[in-house]
N, C-alpha and C. Protein backbone atom coordinates (compact mmCIF):
# COMPACT_ATOMS: atom_id res chain seq x y z
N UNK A 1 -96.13 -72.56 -197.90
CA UNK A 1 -95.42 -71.87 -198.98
C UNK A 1 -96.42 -71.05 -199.78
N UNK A 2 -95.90 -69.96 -200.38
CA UNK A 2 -96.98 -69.00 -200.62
C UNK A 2 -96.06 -68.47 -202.56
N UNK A 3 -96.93 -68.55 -203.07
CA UNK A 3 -97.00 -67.65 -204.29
C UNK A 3 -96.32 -66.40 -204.08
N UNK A 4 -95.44 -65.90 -204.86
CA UNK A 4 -94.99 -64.63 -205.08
C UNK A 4 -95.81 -64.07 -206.33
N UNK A 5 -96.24 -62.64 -205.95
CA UNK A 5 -96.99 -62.41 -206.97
C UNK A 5 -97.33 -60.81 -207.12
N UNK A 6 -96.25 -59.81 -207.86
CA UNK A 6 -95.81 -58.36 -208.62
C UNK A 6 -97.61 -57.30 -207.86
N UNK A 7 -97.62 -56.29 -207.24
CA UNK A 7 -98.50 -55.86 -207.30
C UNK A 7 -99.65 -55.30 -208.35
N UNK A 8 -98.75 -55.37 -209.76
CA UNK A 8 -99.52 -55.15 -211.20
C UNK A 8 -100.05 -56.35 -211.39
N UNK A 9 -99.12 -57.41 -211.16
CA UNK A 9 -99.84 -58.75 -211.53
C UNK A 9 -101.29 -59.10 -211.07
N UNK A 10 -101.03 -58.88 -209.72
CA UNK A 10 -102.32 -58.77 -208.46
C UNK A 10 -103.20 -58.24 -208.78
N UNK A 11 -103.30 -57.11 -209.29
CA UNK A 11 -104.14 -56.17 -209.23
C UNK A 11 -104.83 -56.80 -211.39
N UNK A 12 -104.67 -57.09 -211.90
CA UNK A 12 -104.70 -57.52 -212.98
C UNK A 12 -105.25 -59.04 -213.02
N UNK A 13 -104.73 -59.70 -212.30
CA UNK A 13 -105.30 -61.11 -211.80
C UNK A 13 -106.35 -61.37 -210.59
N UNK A 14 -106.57 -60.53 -209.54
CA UNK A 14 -107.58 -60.51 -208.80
C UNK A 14 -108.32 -61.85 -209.14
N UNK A 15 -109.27 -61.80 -209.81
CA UNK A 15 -110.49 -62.93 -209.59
C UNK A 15 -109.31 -64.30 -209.59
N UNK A 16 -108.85 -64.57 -210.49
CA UNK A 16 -108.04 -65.34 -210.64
C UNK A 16 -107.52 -65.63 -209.33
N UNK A 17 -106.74 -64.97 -208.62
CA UNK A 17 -106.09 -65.48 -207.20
C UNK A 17 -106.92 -65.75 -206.28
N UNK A 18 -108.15 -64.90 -206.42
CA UNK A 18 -109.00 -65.11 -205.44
C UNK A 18 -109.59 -66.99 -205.27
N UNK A 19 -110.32 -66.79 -206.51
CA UNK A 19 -110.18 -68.35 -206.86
C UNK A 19 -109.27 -69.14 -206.17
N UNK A 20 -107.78 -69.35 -206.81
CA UNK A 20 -107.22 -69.96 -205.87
C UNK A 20 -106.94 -70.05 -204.33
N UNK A 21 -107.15 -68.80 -203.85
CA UNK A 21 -107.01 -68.78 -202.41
C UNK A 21 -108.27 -69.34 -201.55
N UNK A 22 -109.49 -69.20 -202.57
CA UNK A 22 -110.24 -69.97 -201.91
C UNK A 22 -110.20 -71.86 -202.01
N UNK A 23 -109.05 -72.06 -202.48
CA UNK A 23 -109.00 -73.13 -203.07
C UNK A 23 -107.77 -73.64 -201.91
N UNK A 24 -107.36 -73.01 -201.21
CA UNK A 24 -106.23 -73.26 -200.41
C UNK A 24 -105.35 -72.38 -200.25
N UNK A 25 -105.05 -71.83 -201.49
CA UNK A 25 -103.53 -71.15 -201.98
C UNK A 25 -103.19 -69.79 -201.44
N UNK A 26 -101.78 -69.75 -200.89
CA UNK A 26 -101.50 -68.67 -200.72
C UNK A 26 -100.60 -67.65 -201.16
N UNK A 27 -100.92 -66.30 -201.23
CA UNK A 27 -99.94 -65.60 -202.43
C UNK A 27 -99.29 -64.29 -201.45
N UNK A 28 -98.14 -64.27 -201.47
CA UNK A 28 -97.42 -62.93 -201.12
C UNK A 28 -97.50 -61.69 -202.19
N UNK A 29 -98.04 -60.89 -202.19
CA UNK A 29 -97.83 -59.57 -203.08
C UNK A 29 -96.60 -59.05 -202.85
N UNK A 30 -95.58 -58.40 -203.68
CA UNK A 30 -94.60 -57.77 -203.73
C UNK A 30 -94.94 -56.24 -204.21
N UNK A 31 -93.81 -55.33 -203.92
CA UNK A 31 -94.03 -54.17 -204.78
C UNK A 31 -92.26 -53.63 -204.89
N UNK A 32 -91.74 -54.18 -206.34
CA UNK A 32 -90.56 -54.13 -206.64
C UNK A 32 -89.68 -54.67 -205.97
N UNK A 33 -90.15 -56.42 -205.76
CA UNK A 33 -89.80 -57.39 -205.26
C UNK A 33 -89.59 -57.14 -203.96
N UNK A 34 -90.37 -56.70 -203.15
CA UNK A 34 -90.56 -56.67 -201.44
C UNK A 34 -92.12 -56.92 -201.05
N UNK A 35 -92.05 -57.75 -200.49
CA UNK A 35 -93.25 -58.47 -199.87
C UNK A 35 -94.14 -57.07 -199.35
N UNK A 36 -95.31 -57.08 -199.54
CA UNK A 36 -96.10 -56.06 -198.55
C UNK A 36 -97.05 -56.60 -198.36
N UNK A 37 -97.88 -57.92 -198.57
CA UNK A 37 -98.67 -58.05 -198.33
C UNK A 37 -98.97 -59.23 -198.37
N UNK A 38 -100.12 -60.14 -198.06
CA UNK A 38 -100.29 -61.45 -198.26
C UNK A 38 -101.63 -62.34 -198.35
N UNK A 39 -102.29 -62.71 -198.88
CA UNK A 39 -103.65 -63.01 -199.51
C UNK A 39 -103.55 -64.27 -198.83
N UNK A 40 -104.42 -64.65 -197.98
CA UNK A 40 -104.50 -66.20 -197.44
C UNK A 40 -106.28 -66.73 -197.03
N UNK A 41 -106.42 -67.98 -197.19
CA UNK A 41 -107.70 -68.62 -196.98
C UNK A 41 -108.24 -67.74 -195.59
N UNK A 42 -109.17 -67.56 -195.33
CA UNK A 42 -109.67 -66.53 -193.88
C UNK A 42 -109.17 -68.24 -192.72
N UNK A 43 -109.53 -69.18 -193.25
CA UNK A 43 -108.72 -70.28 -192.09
C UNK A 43 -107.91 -70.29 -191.93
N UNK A 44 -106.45 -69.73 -192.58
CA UNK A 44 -104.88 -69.82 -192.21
C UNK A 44 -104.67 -68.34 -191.25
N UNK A 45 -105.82 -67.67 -190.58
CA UNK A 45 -105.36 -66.76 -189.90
C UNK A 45 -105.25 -67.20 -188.59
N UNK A 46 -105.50 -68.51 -187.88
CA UNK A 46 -105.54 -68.77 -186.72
C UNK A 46 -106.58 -68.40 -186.14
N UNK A 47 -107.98 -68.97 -186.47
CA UNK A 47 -109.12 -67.85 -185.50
C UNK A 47 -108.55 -68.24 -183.95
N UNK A 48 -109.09 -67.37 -183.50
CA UNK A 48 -109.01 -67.62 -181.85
C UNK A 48 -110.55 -68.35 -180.94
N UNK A 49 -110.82 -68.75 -180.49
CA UNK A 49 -111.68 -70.22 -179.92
C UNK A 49 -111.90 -69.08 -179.15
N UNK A 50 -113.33 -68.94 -178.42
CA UNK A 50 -114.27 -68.18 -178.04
C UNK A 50 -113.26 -68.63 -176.31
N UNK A 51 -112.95 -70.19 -176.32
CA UNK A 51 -112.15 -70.23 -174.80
C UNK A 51 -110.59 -69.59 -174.51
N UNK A 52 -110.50 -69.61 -175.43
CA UNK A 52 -109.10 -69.03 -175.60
C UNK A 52 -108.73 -67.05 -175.39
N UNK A 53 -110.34 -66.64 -176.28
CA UNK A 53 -110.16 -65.24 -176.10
C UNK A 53 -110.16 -64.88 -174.42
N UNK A 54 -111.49 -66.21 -173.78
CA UNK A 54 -111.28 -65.27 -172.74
C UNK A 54 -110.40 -66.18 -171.47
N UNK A 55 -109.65 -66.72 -171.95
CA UNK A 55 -108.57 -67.04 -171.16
C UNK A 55 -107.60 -65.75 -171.18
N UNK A 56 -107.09 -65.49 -172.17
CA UNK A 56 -106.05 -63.98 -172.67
C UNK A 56 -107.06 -62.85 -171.63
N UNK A 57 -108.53 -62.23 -171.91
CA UNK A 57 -109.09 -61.61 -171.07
C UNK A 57 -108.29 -62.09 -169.64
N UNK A 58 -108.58 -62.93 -168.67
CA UNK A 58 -108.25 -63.13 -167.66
C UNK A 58 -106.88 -62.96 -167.38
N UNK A 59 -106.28 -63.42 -168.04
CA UNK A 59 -104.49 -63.34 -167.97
C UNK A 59 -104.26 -61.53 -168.27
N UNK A 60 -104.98 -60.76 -168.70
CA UNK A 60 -104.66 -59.31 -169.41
C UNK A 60 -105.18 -59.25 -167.77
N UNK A 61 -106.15 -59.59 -167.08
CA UNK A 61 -106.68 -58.76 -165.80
C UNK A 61 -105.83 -59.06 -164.69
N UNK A 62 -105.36 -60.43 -164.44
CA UNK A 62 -104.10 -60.65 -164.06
C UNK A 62 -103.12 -59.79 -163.71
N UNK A 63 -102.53 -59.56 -165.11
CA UNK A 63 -101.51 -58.88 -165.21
C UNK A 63 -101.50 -57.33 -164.95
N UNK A 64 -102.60 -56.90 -165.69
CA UNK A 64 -102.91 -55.39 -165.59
C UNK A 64 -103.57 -54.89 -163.78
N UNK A 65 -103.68 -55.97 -162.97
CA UNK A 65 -104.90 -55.76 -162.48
C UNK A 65 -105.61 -55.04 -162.29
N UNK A 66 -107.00 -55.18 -163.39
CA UNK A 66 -108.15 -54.28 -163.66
C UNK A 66 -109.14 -55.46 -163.33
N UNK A 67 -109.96 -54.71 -162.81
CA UNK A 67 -111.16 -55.86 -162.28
C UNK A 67 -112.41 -55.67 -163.59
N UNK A 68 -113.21 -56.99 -163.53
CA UNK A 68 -113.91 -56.47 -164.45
C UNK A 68 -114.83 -55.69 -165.40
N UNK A 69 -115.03 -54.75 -164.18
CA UNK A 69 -116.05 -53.60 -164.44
C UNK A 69 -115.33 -52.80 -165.30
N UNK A 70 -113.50 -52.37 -164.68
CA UNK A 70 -112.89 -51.43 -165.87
C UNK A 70 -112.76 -52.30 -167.10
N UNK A 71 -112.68 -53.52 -166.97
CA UNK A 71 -112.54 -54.29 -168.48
C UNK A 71 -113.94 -53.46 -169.48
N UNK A 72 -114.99 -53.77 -168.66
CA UNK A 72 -116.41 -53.29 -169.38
C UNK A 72 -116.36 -52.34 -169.69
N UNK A 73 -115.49 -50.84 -168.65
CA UNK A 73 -115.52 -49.77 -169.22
C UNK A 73 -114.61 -49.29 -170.13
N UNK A 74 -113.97 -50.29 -170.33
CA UNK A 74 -112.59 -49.83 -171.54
C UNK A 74 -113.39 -50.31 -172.98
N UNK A 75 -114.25 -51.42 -172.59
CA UNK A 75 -114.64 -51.96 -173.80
C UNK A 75 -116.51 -50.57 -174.12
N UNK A 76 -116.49 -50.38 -173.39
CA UNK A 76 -117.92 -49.21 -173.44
C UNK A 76 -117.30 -48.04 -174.20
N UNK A 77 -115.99 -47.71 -173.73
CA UNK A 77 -115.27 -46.58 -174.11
C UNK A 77 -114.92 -46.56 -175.39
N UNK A 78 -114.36 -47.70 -175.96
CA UNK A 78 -113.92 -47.74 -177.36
C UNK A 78 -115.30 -47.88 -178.29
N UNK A 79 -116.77 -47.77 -177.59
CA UNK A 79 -117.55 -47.79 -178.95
C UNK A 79 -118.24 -46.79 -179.10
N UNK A 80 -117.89 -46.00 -178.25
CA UNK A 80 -118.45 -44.61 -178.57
C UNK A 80 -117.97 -43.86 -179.76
């Protein structure tokens, strides 16, 4: 369950929420009572487990079948 909390409010309370969110807490921002956003501990994002990413890798080559050299070159490509 998450805090509702006005984007003036937010923006006015900052340290304050921050605080709490490092404390656990989580807050939904609104902007004229519609959610846009949501402030949560960096642990409630689900990290993904270093085995897990490259299980998904394998299942993406699977599916796509791209062998792994184009994996390397898709990933070479995007850091240019």
């Amino acid at each position: 369950m998450s805090t509702r909390v006005g984007a003036h409010e937010a923006k006015t309370k900052l340290p304050e929420i921050l605080r709490r969110v490092e404390s656990g807490e989580r807050f939904t921002i609104t902007n004229r009572g519609t959610p846009v956003a949501e402030i949560v501990p960096p642990t409630a994002r689900g990290r993904v487990s270093a085995r897990a990413a490259i299980e998904r890798m394998k299942t993406f080559q699977r599916v796509k079948g791209v062998s792994g050299s184009q994996v390397r070159a898709m990933i070479e490509s995007d850091r240019r």
